[in-house]
PDB file of N, CA and C in Angstrom:
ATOM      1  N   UNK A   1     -10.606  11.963  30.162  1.00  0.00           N
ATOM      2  CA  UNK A   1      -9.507  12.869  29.932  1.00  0.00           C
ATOM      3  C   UNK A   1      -9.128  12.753  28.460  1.00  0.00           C
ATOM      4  N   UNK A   2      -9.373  13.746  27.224  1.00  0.00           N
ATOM      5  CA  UNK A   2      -9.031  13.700  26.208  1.00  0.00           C
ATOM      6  C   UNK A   2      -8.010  15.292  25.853  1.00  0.00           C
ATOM      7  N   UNK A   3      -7.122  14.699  24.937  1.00  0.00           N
ATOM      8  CA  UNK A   3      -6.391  16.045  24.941  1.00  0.00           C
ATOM      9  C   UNK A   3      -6.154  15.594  23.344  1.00  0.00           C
ATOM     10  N   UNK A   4      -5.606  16.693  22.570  1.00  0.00           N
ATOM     11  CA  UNK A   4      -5.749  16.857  20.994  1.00  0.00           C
ATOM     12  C   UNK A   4      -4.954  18.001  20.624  1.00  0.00           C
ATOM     13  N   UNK A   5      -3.923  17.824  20.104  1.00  0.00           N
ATOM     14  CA  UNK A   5      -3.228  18.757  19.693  1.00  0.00           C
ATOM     15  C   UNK A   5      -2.396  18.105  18.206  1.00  0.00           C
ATOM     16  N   UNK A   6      -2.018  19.550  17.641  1.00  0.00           N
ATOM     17  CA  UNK A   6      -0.972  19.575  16.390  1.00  0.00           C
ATOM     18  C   UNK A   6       0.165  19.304  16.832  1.00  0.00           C
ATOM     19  N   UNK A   7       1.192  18.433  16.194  1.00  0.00           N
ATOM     20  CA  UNK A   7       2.343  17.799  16.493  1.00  0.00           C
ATOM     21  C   UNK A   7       2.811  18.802  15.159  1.00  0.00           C
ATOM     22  N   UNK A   8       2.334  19.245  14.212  1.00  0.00           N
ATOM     23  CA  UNK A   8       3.345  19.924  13.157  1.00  0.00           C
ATOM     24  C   UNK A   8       2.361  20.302  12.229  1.00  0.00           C
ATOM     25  N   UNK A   9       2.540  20.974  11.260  1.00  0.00           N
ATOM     26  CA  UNK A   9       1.393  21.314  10.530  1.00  0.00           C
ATOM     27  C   UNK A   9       0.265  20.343   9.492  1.00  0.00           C
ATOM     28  N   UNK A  10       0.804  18.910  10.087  1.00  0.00           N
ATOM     29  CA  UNK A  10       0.404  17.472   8.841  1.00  0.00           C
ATOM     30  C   UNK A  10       0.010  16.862   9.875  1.00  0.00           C
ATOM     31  N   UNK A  11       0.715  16.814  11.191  1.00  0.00           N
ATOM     32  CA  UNK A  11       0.188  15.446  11.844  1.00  0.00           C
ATOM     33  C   UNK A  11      -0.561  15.875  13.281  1.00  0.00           C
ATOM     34  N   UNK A  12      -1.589  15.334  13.477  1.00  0.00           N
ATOM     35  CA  UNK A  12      -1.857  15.537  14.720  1.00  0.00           C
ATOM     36  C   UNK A  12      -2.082  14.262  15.867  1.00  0.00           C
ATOM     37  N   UNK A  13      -2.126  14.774  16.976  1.00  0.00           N
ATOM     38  CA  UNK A  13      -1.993  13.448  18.286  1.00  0.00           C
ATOM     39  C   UNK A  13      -3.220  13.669  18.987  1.00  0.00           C
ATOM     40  N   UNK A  14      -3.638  11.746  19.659  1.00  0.00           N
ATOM     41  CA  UNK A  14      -4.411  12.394  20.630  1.00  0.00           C
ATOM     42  C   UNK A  14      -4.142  11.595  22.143  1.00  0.00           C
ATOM     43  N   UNK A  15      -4.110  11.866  23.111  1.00  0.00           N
ATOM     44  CA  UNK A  15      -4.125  10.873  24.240  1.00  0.00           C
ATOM     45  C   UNK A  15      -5.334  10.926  24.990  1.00  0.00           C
ATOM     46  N   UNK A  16      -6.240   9.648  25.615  1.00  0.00           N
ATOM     47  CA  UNK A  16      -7.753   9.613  26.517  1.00  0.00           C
ATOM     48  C   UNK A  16      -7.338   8.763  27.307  1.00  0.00           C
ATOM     49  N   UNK A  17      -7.850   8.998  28.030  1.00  0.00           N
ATOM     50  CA  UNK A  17      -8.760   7.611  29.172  1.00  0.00           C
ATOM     51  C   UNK A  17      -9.421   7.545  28.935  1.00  0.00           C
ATOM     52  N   UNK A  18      -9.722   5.991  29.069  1.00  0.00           N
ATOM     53  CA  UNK A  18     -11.264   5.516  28.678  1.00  0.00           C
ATOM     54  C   UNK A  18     -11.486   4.268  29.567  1.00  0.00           C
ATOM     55  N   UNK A  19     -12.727   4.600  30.199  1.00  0.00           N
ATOM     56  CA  UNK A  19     -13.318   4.016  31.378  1.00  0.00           C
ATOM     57  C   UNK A  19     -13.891   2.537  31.182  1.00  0.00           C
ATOM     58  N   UNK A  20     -13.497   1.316  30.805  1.00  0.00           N
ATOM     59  CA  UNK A  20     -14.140   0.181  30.300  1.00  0.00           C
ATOM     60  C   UNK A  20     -14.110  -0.753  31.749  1.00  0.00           C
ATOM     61  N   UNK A  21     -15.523  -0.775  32.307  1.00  0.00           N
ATOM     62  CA  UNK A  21     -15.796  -1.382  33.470  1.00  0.00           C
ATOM     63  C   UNK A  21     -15.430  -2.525  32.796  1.00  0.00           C
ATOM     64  N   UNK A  22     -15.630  -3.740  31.625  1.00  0.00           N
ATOM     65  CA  UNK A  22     -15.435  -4.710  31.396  1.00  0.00           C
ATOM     66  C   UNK A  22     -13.915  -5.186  31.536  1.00  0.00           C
ATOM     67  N   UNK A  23     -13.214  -4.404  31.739  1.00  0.00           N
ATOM     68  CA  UNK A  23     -11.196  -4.499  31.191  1.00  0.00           C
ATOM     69  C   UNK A  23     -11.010  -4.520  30.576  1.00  0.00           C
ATOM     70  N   UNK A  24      -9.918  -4.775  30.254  1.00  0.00           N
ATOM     71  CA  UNK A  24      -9.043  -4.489  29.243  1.00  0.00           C
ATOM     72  C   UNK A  24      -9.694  -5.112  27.781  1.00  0.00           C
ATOM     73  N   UNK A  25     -10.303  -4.424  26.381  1.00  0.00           N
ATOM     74  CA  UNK A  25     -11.055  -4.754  25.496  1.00  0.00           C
ATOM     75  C   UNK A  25      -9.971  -5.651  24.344  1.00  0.00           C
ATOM     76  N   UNK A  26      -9.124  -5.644  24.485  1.00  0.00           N
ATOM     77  CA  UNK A  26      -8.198  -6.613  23.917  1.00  0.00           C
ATOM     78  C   UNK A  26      -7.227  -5.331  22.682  1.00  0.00           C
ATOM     79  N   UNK A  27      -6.431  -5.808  22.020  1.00  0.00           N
ATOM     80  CA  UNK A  27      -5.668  -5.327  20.804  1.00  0.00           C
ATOM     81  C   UNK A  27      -5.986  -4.932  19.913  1.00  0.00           C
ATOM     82  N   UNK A  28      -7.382  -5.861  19.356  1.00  0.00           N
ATOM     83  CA  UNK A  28      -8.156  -5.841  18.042  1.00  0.00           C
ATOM     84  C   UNK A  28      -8.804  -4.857  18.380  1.00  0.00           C
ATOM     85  N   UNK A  29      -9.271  -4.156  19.714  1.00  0.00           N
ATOM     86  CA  UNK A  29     -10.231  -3.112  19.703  1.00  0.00           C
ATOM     87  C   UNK A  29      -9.625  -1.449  19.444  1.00  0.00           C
ATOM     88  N   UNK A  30      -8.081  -1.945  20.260  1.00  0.00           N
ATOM     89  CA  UNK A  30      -7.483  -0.661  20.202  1.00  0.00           C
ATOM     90  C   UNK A  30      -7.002  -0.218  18.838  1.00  0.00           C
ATOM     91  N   UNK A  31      -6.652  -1.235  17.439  1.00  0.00           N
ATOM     92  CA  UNK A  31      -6.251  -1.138  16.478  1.00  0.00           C
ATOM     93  C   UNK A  31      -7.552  -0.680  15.844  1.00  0.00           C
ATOM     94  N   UNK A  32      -8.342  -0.944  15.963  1.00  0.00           N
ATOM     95  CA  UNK A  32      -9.656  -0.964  15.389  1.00  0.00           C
ATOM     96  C   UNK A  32      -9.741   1.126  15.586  1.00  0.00           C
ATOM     97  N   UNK A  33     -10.019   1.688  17.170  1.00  0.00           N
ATOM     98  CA  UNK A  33     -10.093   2.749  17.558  1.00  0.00           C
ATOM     99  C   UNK A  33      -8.910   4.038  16.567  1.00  0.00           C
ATOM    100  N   UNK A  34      -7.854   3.084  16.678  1.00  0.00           N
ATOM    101  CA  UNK A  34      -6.798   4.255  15.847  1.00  0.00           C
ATOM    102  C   UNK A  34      -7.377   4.194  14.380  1.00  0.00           C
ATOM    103  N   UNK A  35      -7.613   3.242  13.928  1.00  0.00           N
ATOM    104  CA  UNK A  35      -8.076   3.228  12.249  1.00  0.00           C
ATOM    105  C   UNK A  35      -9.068   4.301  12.469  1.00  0.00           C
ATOM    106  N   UNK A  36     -10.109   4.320  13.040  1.00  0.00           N
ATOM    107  CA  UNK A  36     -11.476   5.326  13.158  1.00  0.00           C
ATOM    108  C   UNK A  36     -10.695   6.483  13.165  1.00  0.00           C
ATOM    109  N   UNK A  37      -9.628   6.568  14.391  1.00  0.00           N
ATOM    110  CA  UNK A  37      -9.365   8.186  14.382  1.00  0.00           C
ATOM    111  C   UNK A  37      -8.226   8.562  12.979  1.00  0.00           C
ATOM    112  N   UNK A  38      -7.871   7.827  12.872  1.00  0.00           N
ATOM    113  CA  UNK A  38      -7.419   8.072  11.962  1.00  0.00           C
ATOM    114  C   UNK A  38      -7.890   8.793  10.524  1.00  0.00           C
ATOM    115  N   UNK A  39      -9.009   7.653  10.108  1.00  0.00           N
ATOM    116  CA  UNK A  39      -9.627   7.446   9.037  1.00  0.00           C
ATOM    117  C   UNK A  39     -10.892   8.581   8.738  1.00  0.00           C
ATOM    118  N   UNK A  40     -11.499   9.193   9.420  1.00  0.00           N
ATOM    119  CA  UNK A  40     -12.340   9.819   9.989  1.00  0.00           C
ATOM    120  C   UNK A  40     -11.694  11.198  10.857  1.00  0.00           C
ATOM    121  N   UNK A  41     -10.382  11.181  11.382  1.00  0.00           N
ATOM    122  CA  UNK A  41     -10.140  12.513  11.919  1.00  0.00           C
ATOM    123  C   UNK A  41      -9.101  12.876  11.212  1.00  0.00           C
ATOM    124  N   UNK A  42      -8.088  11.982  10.791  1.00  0.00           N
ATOM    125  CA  UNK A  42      -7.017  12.184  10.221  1.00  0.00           C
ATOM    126  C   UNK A  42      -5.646  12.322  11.980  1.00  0.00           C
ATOM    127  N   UNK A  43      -6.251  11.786  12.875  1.00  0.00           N
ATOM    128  CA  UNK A  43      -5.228  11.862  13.631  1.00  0.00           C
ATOM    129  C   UNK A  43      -4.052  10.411  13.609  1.00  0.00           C
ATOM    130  N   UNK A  44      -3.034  10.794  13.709  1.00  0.00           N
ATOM    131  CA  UNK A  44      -1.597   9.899  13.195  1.00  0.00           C
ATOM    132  C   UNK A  44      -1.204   8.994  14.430  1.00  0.00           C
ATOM    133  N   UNK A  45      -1.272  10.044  15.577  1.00  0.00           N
ATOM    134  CA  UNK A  45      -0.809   9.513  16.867  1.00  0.00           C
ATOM    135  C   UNK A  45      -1.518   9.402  18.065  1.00  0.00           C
ATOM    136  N   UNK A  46      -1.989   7.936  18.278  1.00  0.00           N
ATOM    137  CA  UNK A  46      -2.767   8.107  19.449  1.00  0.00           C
ATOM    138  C   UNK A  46      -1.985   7.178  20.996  1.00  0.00           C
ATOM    139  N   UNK A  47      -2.450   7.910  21.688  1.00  0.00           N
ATOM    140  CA  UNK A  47      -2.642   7.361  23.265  1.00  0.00           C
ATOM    141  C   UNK A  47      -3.747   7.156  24.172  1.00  0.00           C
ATOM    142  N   UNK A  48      -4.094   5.467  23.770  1.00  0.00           N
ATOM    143  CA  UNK A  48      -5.209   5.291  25.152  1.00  0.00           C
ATOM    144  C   UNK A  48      -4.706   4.838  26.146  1.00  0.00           C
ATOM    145  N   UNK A  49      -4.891   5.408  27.128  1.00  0.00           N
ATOM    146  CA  UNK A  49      -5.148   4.536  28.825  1.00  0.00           C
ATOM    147  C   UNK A  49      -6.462   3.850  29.092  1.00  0.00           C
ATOM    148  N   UNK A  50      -6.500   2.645  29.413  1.00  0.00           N
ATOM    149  CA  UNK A  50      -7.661   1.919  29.616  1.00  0.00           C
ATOM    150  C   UNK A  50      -7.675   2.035  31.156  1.00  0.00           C
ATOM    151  N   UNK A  51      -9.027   2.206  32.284  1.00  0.00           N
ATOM    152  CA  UNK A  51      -8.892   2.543  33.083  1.00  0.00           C
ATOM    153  C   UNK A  51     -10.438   1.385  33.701  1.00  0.00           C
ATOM    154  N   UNK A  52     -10.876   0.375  34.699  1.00  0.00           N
ATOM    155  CA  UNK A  52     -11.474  -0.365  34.453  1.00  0.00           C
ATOM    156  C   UNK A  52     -13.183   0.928  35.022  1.00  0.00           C
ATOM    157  N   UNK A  53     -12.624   1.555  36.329  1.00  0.00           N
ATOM    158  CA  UNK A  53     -13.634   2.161  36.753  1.00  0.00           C
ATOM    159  C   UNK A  53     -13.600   1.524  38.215  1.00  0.00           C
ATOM    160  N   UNK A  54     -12.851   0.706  38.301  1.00  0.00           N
ATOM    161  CA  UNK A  54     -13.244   0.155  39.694  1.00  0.00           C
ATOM    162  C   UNK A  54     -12.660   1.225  40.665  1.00  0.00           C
ATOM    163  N   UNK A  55     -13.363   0.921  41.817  1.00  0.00           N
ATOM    164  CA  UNK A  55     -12.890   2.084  43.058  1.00  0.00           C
ATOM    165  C   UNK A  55     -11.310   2.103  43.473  1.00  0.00           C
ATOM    166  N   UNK A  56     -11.509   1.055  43.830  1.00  0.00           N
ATOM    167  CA  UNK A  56      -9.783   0.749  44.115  1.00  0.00           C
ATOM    168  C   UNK A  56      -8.559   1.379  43.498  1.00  0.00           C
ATOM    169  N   UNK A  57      -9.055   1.368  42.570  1.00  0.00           N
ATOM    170  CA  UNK A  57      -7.406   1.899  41.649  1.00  0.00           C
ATOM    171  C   UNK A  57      -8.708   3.036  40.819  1.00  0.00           C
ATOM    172  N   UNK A  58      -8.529   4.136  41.560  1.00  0.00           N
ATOM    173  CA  UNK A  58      -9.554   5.562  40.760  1.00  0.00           C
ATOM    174  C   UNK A  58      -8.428   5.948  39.870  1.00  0.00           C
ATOM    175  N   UNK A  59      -9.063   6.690  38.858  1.00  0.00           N
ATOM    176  CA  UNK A  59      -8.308   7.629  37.875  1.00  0.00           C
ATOM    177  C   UNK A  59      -8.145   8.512  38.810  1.00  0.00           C
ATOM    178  N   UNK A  60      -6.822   8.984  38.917  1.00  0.00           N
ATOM    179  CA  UNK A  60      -6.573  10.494  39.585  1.00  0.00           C
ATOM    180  C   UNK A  60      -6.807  11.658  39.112  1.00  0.00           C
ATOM    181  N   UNK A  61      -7.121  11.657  37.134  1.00  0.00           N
ATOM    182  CA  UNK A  61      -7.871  12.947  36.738  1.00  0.00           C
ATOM    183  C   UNK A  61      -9.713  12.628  37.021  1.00  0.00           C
ATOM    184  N   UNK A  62      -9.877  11.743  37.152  1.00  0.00           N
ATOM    185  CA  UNK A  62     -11.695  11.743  37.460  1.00  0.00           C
ATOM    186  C   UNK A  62     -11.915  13.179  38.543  1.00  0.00           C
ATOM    187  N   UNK A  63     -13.066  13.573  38.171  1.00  0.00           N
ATOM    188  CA  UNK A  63     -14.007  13.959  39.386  1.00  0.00           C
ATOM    189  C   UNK A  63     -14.910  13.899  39.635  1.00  0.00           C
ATOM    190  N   UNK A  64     -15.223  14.342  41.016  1.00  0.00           N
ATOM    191  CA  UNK A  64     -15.944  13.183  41.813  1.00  0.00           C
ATOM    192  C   UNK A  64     -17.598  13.171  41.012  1.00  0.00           C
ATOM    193  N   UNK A  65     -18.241  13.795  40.626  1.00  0.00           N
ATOM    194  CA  UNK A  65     -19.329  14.186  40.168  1.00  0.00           C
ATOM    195  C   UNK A  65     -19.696  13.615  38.632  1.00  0.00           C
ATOM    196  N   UNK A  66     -18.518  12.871  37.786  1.00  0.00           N
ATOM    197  CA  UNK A  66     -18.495  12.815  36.636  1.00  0.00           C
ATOM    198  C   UNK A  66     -18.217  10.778  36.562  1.00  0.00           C
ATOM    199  N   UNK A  67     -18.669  10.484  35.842  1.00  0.00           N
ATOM    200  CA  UNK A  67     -18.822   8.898  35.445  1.00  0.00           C
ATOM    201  C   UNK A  67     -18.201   8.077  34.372  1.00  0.00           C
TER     202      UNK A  67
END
């Protein structure tokens, strides 16, 4: 689930899920991810959801056909 929009004519946002069967990839990874989008997209504001993949607790935007 990725979504991307203009917050104003300078800044833009993004919010994902992202599926890491391993868990939760720690702090350093998520700081690491905003520098990239940042640095490289120019986006200001991000939102990840880390989501592990396990069955039990499904993403409720998944479908069924998609991994």
């Amino acid at each position: 689930d990725l979504h991307i929009w203009a917050m104003s004519t300078t800044e833009t946002a993004l919010t994902a899920h992202l599926i890491m069967p391993a868990g939760y990839p720690g702090d350093a990874f998520l700081m690491n991810v905003n520098k990239e989008l940042h640095d490289n997209f120019g986006i200001e504001h991000t939102t990840l959801q880390i989501e592990t993949g396990d069955p039990s607790y499904p993403c409720p935007l998944a479908q069924e056909n998609v991994i």
